[in-house]
PDB file of N, CA and C in Angstrom:
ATOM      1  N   UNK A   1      -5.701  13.478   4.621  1.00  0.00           N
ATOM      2  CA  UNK A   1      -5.065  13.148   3.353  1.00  0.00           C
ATOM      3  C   UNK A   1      -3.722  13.869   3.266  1.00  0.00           C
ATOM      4  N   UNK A   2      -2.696  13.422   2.843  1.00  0.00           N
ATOM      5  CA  UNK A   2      -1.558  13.614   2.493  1.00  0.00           C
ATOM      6  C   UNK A   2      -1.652  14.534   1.278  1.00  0.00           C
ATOM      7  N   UNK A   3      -1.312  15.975   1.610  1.00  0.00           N
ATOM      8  CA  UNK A   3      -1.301  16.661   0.640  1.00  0.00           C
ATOM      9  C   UNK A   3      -0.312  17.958   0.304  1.00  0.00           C
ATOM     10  N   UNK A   4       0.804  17.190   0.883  1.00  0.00           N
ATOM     11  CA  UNK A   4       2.056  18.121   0.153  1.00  0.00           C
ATOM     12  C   UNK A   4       2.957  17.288  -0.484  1.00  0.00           C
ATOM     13  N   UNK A   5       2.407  15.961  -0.921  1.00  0.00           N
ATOM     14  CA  UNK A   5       3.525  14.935  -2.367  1.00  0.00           C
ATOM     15  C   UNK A   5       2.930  15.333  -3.391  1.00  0.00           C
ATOM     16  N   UNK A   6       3.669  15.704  -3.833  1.00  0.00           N
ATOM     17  CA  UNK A   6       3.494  15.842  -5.775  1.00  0.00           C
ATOM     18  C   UNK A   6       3.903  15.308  -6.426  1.00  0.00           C
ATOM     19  N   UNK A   7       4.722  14.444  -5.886  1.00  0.00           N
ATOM     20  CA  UNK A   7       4.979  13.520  -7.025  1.00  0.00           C
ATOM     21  C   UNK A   7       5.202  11.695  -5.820  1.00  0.00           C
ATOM     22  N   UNK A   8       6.041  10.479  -6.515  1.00  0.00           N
ATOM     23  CA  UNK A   8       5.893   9.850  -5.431  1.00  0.00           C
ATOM     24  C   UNK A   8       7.072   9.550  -4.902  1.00  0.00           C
ATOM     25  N   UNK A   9       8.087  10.794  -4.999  1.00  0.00           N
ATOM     26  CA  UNK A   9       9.720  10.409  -4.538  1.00  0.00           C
ATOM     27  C   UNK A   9       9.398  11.454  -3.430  1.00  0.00           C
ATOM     28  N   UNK A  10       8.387  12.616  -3.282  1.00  0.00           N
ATOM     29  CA  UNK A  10       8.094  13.280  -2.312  1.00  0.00           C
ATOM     30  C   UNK A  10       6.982  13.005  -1.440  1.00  0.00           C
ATOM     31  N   UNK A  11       6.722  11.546  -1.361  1.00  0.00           N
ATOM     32  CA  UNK A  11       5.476  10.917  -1.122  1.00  0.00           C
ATOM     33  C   UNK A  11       6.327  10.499   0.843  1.00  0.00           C
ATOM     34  N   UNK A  12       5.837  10.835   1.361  1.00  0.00           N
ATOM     35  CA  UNK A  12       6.136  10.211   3.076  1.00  0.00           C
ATOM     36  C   UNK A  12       6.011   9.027   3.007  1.00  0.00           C
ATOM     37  N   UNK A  13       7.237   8.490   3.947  1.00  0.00           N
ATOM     38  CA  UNK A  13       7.768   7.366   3.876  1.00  0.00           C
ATOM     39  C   UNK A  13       8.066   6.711   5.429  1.00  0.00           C
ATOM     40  N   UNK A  14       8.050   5.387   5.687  1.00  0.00           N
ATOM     41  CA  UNK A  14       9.061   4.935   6.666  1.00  0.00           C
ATOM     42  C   UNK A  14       9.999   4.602   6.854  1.00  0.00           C
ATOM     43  N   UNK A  15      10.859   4.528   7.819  1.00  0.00           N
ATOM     44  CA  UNK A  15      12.547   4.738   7.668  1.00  0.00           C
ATOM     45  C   UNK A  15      12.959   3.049   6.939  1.00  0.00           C
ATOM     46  N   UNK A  16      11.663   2.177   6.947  1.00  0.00           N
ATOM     47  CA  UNK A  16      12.414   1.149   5.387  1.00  0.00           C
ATOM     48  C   UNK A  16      11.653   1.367   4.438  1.00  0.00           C
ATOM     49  N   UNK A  17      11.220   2.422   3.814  1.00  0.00           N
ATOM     50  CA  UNK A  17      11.208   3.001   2.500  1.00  0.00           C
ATOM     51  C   UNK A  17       9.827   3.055   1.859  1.00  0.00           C
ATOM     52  N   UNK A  18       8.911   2.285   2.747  1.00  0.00           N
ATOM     53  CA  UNK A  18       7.114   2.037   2.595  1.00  0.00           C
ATOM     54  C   UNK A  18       6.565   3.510   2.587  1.00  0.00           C
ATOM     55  N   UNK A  19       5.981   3.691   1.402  1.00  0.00           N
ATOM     56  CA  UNK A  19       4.863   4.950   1.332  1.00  0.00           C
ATOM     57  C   UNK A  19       3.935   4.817   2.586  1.00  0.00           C
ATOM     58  N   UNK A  20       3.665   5.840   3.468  1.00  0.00           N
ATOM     59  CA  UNK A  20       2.479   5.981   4.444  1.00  0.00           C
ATOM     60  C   UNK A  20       1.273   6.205   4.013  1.00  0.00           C
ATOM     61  N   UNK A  21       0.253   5.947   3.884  1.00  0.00           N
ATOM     62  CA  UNK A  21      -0.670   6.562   3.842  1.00  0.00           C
ATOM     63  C   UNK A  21      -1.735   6.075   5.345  1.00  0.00           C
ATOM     64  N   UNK A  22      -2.499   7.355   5.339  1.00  0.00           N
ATOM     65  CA  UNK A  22      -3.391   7.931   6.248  1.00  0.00           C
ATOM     66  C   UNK A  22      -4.805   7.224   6.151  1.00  0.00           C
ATOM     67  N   UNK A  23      -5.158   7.352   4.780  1.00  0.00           N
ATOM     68  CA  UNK A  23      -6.777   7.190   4.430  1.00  0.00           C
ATOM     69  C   UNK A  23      -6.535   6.438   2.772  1.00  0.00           C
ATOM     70  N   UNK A  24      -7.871   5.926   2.833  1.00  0.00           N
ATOM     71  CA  UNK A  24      -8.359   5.252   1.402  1.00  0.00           C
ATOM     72  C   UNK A  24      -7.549   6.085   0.417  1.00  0.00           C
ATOM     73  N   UNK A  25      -7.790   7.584   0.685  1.00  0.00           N
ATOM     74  CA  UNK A  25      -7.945   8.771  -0.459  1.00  0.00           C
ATOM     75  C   UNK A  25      -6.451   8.435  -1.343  1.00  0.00           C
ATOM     76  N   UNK A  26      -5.436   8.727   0.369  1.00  0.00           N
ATOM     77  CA  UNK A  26      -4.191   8.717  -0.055  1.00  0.00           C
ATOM     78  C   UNK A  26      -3.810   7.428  -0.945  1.00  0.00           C
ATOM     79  N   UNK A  27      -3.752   6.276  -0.427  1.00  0.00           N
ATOM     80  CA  UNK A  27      -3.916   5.134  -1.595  1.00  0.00           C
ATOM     81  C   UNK A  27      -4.003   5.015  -3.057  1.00  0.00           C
ATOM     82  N   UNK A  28      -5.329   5.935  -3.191  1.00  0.00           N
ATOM     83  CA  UNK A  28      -5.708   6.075  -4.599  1.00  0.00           C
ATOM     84  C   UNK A  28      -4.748   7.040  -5.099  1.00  0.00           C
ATOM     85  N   UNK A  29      -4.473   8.604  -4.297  1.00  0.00           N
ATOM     86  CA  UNK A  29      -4.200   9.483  -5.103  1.00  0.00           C
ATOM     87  C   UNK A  29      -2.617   9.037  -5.584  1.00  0.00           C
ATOM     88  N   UNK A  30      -2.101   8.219  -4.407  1.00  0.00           N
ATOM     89  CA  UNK A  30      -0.858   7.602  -4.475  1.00  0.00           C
ATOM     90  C   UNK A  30      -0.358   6.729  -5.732  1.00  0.00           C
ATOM     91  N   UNK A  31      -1.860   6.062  -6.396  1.00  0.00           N
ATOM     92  CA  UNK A  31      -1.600   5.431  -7.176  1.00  0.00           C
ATOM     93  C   UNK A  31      -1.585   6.138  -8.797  1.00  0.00           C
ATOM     94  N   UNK A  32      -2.335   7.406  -8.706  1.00  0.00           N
ATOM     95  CA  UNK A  32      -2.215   8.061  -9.796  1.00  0.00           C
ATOM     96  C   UNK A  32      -0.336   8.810 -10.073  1.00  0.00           C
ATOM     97  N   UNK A  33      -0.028   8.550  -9.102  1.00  0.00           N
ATOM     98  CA  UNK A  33       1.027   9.503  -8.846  1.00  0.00           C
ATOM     99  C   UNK A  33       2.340   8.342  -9.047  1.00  0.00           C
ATOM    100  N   UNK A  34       1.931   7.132  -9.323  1.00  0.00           N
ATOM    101  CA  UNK A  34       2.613   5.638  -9.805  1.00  0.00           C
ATOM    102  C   UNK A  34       2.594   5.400 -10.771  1.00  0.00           C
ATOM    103  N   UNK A  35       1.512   5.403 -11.602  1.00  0.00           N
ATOM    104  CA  UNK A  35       0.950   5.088 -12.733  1.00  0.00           C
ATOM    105  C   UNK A  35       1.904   4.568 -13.946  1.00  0.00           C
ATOM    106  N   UNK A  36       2.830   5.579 -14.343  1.00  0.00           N
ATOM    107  CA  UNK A  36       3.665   5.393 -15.104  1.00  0.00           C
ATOM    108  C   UNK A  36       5.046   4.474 -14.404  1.00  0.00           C
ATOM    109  N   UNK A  37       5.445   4.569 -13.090  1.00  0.00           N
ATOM    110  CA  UNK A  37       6.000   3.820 -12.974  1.00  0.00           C
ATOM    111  C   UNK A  37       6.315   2.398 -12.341  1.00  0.00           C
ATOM    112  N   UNK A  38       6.608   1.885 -12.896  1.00  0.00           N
ATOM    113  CA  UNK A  38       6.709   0.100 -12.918  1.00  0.00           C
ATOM    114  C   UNK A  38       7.176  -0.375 -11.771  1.00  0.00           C
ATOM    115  N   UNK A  39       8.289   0.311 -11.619  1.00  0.00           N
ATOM    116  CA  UNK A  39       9.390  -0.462 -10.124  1.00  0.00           C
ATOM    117  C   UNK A  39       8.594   0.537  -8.776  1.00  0.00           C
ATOM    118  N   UNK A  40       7.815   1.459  -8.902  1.00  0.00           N
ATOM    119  CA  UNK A  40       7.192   1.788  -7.490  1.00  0.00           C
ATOM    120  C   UNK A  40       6.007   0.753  -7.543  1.00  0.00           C
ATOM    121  N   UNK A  41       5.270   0.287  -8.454  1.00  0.00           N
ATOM    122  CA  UNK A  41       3.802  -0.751  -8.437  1.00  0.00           C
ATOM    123  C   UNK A  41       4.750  -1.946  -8.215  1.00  0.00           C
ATOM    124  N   UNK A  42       5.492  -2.578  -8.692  1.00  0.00           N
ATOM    125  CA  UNK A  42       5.806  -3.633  -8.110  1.00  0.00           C
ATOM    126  C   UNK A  42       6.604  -3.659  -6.704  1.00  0.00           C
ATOM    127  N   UNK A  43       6.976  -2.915  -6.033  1.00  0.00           N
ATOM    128  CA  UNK A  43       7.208  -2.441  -5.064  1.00  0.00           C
ATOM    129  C   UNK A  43       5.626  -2.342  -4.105  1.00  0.00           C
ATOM    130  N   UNK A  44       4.906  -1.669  -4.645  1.00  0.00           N
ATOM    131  CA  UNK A  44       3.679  -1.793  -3.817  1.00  0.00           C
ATOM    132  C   UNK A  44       2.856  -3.721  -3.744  1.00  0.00           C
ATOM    133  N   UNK A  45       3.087  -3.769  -5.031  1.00  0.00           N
ATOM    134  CA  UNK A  45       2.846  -5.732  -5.003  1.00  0.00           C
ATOM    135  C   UNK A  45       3.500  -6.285  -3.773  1.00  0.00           C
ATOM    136  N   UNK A  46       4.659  -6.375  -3.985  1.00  0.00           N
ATOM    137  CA  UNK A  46       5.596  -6.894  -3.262  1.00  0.00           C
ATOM    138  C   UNK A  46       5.492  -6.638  -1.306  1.00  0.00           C
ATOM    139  N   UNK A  47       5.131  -5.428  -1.130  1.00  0.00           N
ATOM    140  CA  UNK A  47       4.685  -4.874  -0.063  1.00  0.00           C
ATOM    141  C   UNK A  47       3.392  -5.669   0.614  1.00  0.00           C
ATOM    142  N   UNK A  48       2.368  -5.748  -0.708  1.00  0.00           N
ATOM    143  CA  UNK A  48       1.153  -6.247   0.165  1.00  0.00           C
ATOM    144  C   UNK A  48       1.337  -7.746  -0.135  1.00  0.00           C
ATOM    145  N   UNK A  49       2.264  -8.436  -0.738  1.00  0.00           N
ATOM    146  CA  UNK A  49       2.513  -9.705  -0.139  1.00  0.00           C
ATOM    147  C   UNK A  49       2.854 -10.014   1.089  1.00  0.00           C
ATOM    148  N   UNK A  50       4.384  -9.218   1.407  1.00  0.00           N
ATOM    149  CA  UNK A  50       4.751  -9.192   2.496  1.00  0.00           C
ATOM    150  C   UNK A  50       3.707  -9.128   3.481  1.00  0.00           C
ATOM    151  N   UNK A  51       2.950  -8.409   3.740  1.00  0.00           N
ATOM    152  CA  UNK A  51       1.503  -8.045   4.769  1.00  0.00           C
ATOM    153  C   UNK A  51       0.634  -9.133   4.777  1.00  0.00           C
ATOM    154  N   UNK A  52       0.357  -9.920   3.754  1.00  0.00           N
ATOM    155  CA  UNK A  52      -0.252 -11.054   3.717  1.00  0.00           C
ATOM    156  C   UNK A  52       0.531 -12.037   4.245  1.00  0.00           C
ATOM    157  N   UNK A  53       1.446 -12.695   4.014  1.00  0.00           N
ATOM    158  CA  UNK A  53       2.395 -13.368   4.561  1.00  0.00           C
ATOM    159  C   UNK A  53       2.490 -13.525   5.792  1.00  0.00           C
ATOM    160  N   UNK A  54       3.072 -11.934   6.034  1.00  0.00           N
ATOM    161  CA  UNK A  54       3.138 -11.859   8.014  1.00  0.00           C
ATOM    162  C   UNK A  54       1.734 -12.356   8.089  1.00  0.00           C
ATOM    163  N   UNK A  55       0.667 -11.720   7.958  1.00  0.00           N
ATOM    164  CA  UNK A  55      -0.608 -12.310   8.786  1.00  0.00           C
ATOM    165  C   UNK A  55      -1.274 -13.523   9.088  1.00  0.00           C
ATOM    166  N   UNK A  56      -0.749 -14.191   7.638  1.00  0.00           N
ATOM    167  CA  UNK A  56      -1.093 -15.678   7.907  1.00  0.00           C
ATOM    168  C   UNK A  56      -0.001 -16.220   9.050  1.00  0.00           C
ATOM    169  N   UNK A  57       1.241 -16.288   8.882  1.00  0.00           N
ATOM    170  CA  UNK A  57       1.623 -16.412  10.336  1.00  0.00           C
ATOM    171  C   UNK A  57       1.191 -16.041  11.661  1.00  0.00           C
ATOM    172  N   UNK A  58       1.170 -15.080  11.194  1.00  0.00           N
ATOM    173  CA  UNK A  58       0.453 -14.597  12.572  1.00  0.00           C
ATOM    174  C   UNK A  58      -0.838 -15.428  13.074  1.00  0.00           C
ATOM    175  N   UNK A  59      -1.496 -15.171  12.506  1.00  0.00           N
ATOM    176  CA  UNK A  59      -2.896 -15.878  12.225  1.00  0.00           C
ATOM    177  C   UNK A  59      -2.512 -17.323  13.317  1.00  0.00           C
ATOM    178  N   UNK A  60      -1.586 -17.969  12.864  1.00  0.00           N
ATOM    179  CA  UNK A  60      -0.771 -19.736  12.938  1.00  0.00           C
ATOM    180  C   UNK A  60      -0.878 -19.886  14.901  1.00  0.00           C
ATOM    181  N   UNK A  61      -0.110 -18.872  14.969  1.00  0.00           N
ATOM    182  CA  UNK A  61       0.494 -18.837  16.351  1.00  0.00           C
ATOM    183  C   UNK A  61      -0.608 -18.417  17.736  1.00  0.00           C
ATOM    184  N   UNK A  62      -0.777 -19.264  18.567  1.00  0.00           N
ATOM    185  CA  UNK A  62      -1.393 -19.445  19.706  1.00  0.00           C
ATOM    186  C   UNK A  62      -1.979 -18.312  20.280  1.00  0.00           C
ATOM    187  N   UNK A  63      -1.005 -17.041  20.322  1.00  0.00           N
ATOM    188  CA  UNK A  63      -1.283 -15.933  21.134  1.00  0.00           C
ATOM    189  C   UNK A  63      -1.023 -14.996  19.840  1.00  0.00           C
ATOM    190  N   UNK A  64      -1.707 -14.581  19.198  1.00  0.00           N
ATOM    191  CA  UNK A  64      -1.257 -13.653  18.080  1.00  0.00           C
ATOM    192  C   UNK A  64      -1.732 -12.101  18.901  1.00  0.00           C
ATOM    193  N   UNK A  65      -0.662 -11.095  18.273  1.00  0.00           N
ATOM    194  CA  UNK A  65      -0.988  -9.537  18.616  1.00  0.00           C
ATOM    195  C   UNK A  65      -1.533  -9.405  17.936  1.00  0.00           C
ATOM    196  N   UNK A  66      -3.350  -9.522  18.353  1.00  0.00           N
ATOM    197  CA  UNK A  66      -4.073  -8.710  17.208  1.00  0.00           C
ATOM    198  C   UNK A  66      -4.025  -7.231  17.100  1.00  0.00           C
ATOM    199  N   UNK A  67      -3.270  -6.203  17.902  1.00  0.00           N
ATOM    200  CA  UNK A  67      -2.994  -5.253  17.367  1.00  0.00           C
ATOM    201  C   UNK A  67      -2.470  -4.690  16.346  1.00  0.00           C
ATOM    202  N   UNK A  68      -1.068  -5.543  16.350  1.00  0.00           N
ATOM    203  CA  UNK A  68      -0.200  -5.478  15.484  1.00  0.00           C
ATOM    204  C   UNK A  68      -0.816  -6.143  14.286  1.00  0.00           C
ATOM    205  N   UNK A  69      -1.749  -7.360  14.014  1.00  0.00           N
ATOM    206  CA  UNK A  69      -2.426  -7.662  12.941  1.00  0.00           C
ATOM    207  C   UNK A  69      -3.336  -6.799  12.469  1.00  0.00           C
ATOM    208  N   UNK A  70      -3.829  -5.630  13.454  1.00  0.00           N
ATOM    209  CA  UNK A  70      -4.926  -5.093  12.486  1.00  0.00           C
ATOM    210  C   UNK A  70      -4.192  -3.816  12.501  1.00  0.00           C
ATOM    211  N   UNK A  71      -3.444  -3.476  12.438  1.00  0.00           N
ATOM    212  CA  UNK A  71      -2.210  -2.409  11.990  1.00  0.00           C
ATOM    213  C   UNK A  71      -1.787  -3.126  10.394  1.00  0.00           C
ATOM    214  N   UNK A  72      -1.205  -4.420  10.351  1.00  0.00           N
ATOM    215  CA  UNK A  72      -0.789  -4.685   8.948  1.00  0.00           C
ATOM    216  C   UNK A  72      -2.070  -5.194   8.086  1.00  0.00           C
ATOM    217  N   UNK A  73      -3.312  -5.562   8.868  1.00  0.00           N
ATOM    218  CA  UNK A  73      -4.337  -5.477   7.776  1.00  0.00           C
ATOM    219  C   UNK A  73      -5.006  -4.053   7.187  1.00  0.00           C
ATOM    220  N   UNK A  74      -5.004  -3.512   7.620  1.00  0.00           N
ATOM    221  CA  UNK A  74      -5.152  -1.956   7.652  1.00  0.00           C
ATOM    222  C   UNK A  74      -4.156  -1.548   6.066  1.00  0.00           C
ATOM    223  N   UNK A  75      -2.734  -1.652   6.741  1.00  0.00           N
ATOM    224  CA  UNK A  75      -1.470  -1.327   5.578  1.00  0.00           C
ATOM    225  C   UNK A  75      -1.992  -2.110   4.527  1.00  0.00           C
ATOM    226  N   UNK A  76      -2.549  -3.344   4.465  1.00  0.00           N
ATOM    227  CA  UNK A  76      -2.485  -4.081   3.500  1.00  0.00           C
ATOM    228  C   UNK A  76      -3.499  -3.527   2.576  1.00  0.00           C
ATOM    229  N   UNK A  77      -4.682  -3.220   3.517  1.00  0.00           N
ATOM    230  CA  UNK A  77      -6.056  -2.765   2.651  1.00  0.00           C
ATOM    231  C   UNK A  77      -5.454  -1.621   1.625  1.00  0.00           C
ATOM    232  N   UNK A  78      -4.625  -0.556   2.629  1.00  0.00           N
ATOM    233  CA  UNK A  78      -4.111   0.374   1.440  1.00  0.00           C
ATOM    234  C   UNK A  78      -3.526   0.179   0.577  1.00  0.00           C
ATOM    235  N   UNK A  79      -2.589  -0.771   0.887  1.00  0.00           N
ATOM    236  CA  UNK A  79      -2.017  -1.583  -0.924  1.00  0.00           C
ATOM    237  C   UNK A  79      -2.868  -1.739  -1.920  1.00  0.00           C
ATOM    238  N   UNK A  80      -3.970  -2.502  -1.307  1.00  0.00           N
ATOM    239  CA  UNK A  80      -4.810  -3.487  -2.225  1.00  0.00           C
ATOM    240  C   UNK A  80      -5.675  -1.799  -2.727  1.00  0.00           C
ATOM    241  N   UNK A  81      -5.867  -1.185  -2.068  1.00  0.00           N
ATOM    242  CA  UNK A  81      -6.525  -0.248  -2.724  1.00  0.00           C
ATOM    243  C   UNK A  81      -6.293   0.877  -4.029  1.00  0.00           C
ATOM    244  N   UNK A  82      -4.545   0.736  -3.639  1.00  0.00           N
ATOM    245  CA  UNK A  82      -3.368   1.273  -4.420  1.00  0.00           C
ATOM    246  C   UNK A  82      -3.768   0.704  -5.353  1.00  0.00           C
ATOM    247  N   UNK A  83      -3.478  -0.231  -5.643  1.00  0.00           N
ATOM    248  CA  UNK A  83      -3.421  -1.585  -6.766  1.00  0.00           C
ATOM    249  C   UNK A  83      -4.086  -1.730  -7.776  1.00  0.00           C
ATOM    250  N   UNK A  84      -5.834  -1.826  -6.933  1.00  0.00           N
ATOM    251  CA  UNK A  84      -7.011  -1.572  -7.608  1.00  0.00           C
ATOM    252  C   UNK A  84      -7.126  -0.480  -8.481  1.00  0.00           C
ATOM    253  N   UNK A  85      -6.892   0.665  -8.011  1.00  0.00           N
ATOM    254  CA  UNK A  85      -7.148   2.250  -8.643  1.00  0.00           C
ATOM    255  C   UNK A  85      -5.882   1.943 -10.060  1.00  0.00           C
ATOM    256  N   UNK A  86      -5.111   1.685  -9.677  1.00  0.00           N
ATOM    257  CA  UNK A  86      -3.882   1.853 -10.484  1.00  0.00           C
ATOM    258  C   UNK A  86      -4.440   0.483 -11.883  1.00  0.00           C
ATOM    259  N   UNK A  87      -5.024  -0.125 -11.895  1.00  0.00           N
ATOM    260  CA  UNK A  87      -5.567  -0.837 -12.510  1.00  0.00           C
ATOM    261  C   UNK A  87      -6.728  -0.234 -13.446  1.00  0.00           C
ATOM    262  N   UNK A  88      -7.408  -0.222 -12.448  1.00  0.00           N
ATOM    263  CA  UNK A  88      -8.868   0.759 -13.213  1.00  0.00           C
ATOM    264  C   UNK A  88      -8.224   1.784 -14.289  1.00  0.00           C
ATOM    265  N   UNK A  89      -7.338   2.566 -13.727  1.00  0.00           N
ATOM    266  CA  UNK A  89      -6.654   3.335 -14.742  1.00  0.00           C
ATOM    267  C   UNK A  89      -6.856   2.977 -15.685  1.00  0.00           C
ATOM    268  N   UNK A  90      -5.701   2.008 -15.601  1.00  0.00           N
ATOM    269  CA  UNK A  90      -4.917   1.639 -16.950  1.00  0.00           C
ATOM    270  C   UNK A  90      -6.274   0.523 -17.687  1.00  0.00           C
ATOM    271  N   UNK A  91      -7.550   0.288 -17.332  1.00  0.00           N
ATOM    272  CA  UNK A  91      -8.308  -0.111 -17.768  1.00  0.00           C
ATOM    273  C   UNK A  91      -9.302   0.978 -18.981  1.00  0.00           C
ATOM    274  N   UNK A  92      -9.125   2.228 -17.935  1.00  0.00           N
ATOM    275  CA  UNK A  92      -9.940   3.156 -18.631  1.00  0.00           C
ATOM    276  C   UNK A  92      -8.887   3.710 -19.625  1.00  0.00           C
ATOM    277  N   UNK A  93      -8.029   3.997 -19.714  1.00  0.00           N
ATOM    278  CA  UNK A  93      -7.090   4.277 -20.841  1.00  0.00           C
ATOM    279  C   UNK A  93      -7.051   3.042 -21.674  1.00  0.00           C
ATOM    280  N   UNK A  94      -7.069   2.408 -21.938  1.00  0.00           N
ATOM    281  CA  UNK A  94      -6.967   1.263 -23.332  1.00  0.00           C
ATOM    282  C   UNK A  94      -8.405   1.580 -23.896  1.00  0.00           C
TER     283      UNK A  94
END
């Protein structure tokens, strides 16, 4: 688990700007650490479209790298997991 971000502008990144995470954990804790803001969750939306997207292409094509597909299904799960938590939240607060 990723545990020297405290906030999510100190959150590890890749050199085009995607939060890393490691494990489920990070995902979630990632998403508490979003919560309030709008343009990093739609940023994470936007992300696990992208991941969906590529894969169905991928998916299309004759010889697909399933490596490289289960590398962006992987990324994707952590979105979707982001997503979820960050939801529940804001479910249990109302």
């Amino acid at each position: 688990m990723i545990k020297t971000a405290r906030s999510f502008e100190s959150w590890p990144r890749t050199k085009a700007g995607e939060p890393l995470f490691t494990c489920t954990e990070d995902a979630i804790f990632y998403a508490h650490l979003i919560i309030n803001n709008e343009m990093e969750r739609r940023k994470i939306v936007r992300l696990r479209l992208e991941v969906m997207f590529t894969l169905q292409a991928m998916r299309k094509k004759a010889n697909p790298n399933l490596n490289r597909m289960m590398k962006l299904a992987v990324k994707g799960q952590f979105y979707r997991e982001c997503l979820e938590e960050v939801e529940r939240i804001e479910k249990e607060g109302k």
